[in-house]
N, C-alpha and C. Protein backbone atom coordinates (compact mmCIF):
# COMPACT_ATOMS: atom_id res chain seq x y z
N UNK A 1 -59.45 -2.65 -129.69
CA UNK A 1 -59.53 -1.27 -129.25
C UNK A 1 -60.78 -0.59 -129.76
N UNK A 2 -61.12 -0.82 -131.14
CA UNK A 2 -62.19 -0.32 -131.58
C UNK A 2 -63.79 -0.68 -130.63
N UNK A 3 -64.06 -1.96 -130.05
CA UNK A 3 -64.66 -2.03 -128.95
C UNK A 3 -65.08 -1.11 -128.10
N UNK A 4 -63.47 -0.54 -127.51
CA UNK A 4 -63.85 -0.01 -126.24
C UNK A 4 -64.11 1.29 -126.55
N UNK A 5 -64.01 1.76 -128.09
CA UNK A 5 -64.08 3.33 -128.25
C UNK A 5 -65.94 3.23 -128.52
N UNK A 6 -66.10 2.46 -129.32
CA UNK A 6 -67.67 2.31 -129.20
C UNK A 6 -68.31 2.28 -127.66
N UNK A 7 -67.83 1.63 -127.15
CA UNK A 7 -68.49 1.56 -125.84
C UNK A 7 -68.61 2.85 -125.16
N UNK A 8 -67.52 3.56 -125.56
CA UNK A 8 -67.29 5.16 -124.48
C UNK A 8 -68.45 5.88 -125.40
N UNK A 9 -68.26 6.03 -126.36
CA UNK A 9 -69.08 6.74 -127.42
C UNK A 9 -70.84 6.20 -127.24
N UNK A 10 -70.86 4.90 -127.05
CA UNK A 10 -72.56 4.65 -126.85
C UNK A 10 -72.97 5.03 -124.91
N UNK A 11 -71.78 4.66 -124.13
CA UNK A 11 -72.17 5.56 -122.65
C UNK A 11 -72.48 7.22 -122.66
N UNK A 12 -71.26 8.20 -123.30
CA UNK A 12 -71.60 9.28 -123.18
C UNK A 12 -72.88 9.74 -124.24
N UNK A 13 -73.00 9.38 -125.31
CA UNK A 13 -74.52 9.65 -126.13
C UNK A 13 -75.73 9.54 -125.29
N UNK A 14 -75.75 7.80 -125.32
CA UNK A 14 -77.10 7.45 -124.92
C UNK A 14 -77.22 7.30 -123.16
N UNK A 15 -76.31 6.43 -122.75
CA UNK A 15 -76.39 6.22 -121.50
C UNK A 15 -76.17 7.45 -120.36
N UNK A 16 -75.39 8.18 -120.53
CA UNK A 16 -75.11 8.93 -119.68
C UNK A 16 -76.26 10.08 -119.05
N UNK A 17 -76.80 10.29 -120.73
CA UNK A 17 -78.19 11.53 -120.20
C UNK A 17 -79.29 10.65 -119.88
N UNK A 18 -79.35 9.42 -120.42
CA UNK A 18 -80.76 8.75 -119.71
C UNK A 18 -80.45 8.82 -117.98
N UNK A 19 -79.07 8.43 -117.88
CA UNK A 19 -79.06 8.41 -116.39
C UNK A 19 -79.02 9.97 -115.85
N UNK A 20 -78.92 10.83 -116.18
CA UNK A 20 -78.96 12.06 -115.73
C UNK A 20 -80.10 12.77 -115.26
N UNK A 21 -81.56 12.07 -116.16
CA UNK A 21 -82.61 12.22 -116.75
C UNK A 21 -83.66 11.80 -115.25
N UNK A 22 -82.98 10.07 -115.56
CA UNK A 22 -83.34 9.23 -114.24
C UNK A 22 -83.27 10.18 -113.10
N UNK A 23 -81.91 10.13 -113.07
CA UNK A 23 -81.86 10.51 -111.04
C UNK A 23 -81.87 11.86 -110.94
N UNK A 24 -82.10 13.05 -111.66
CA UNK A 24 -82.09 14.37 -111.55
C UNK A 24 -80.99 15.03 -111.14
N UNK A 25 -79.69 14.57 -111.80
CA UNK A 25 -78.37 15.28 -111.37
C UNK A 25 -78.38 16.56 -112.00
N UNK A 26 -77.83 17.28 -110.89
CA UNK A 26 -77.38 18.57 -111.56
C UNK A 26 -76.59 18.63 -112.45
N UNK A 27 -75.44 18.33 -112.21
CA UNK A 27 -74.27 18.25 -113.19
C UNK A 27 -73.61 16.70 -113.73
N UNK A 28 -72.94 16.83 -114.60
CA UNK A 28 -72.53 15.38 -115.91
C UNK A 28 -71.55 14.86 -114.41
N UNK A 29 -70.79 15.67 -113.67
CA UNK A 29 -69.76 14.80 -112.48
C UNK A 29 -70.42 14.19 -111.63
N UNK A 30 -71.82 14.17 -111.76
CA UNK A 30 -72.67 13.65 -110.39
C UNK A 30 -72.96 11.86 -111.35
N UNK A 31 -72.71 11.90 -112.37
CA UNK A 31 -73.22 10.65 -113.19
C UNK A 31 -72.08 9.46 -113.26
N UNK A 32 -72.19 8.35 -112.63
CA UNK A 32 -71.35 7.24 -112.19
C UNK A 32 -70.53 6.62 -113.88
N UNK A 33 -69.69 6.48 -113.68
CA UNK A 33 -68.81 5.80 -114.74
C UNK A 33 -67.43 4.66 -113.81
N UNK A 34 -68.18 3.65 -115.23
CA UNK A 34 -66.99 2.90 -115.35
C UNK A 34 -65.30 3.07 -115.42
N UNK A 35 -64.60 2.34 -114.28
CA UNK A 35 -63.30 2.71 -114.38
C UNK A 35 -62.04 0.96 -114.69
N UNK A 36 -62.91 0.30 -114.16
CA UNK A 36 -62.20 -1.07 -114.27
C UNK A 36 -63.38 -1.72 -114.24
N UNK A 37 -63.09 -3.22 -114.88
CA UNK A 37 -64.31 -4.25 -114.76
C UNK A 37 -63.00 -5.56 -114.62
N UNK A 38 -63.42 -6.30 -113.79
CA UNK A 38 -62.47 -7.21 -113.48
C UNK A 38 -62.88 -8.50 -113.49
N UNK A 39 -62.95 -9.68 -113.89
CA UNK A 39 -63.67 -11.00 -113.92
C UNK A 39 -62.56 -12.28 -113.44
N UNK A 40 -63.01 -13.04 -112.76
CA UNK A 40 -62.28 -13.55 -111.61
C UNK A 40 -63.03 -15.30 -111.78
N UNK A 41 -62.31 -16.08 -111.78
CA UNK A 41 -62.79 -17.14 -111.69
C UNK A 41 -61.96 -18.20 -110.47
N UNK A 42 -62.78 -18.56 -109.28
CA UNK A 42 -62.01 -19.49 -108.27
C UNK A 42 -61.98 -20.69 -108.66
N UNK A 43 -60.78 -22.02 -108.58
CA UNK A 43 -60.84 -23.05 -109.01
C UNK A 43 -60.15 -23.84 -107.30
N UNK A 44 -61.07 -24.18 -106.79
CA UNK A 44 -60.78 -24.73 -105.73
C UNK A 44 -60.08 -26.36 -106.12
N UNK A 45 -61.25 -26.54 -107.23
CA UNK A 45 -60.70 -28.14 -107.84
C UNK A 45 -59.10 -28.12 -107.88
N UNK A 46 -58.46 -26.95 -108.62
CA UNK A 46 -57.42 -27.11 -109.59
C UNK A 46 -56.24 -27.35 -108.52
N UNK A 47 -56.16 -27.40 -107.17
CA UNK A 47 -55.24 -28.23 -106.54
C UNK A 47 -55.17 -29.36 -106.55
N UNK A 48 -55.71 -30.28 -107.30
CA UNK A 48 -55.90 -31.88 -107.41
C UNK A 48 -55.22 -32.04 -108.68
N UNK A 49 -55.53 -30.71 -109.88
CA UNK A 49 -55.45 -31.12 -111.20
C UNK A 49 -55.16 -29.82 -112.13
N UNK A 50 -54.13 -29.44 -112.68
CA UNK A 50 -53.02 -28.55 -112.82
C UNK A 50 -53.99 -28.15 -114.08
N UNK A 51 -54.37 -29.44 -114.82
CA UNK A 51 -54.81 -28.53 -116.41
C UNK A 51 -56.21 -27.99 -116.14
N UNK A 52 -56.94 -27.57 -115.30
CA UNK A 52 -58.07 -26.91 -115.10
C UNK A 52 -57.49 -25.63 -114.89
N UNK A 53 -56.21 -25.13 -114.98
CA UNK A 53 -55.74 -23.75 -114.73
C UNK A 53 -55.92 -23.14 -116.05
N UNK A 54 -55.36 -24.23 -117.20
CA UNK A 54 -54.98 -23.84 -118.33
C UNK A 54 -56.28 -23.68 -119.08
N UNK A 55 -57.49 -24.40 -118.72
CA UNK A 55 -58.72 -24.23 -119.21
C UNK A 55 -59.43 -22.97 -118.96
N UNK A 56 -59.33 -22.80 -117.74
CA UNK A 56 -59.78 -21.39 -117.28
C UNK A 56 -59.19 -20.21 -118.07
N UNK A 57 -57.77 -20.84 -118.34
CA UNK A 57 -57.39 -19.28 -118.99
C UNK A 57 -57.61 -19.27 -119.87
N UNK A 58 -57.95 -20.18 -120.80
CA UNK A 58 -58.40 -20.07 -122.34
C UNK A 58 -59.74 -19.66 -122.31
N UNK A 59 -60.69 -20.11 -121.28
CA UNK A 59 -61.99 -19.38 -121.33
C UNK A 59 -61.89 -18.36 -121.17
N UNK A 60 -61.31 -17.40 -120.56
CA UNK A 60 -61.39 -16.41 -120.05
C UNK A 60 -61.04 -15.28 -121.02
N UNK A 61 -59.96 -15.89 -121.26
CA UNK A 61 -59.41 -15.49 -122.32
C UNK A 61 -59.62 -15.29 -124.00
N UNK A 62 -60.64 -16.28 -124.36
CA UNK A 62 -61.89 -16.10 -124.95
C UNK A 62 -63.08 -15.23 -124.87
N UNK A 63 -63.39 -15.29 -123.70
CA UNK A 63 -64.51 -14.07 -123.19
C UNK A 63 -63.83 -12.67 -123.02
N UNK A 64 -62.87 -12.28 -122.87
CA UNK A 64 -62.72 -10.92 -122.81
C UNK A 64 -61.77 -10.43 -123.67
N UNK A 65 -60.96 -11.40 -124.48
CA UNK A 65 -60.31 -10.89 -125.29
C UNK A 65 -59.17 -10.50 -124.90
N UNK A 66 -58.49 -10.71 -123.39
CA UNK A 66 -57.08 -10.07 -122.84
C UNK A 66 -56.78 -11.32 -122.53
N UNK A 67 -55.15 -11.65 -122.62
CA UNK A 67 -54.85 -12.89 -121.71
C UNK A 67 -55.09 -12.79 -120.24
N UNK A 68 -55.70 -14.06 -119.59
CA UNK A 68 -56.33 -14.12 -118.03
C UNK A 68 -54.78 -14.55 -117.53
N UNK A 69 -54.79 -13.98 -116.30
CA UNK A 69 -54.00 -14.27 -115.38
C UNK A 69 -54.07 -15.58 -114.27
N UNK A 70 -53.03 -16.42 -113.73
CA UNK A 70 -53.67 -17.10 -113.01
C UNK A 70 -52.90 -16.63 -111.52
N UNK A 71 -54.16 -16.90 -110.58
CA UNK A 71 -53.53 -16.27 -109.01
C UNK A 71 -53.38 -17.35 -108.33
N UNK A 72 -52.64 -17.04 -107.66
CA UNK A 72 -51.80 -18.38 -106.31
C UNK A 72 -52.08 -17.76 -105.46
N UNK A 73 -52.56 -19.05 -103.98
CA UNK A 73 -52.68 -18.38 -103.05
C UNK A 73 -51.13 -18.06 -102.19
N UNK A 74 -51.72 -17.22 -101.10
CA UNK A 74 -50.65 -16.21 -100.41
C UNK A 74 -50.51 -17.22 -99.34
N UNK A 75 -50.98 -18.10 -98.47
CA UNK A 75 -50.69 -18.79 -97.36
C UNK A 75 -50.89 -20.11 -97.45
N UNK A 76 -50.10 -21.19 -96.70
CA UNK A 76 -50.57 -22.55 -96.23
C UNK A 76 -51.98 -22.66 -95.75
N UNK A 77 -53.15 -23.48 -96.72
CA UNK A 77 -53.81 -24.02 -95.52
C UNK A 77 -53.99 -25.30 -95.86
N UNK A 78 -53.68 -26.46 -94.16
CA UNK A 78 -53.75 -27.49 -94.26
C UNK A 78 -55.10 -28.21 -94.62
N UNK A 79 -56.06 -27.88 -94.56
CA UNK A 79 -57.68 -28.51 -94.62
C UNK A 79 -57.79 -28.57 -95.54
N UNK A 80 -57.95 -27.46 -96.56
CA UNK A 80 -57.88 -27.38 -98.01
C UNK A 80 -56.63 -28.03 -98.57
N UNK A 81 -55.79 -28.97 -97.90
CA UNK A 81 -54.12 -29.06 -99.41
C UNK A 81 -53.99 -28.22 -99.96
N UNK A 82 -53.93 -27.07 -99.48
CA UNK A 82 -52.70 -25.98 -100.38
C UNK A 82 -52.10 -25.50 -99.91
N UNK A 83 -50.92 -24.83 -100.36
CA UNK A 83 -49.49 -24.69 -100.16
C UNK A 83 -49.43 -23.04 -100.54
N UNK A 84 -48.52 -22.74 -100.31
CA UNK A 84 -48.20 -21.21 -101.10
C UNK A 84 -47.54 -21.08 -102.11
N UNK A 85 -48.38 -20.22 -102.94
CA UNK A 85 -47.59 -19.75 -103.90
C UNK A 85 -48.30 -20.97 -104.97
N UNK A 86 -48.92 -22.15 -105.06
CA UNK A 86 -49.86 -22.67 -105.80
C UNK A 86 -51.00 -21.91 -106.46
N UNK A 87 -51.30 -22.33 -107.93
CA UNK A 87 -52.36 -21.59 -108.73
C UNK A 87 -53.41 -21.94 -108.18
N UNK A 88 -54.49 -21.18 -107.92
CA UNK A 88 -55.99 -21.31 -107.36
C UNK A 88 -57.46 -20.49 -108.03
N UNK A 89 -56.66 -19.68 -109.11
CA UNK A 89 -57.49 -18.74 -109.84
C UNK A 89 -57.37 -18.22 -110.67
N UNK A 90 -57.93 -17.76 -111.70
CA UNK A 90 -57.79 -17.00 -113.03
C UNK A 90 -58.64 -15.68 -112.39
N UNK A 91 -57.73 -14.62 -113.50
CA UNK A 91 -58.27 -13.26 -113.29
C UNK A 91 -58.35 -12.75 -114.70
């Protein structure tokens, strides 16, 4: 948590008026902010091979510090071998 309070604290200091500075906004509501950041990894392989799911999520999960999710796809497709409701991705 302490992270993300630094982070808010080094956007509104430094970042926010350089960008204000930049593009000549009138007002602090005209200046773009972060609301979600989302990181997504596709594993097309991992229908052949189940533990490349579990790898992904430990990377991921490493890099951002939240447990990663893994996503299944929503439909059959025959070309690709997959099925529904099979893991195909970390989030």
């Amino acid at each position: 948590m302490s992270n993300t309070a630094s982070l808010k604290k080094e956007y509104a200091e430094r970042i926010a008026p350089a960008l204000k500075n930049q593009f000549q906004y009138s007002s602090t509501m005209q200046i773009p902010v972060l609301k979600k950041i989302v990181i997504n990894q596709g594993l097309g392989m991992a229908v052949a091979d189940k533990k490349i799911i579990d790898v992904a999520i430990n990377e991921l999960t490493a890099i951002t510090g939240q447990k990663a999710v893994a996503t299944v796809s929503r439909k059959d497709i025959a070309n690709f071998k997959l099925r529904k409701k099979m893991p195909i991705g970390v989030m």
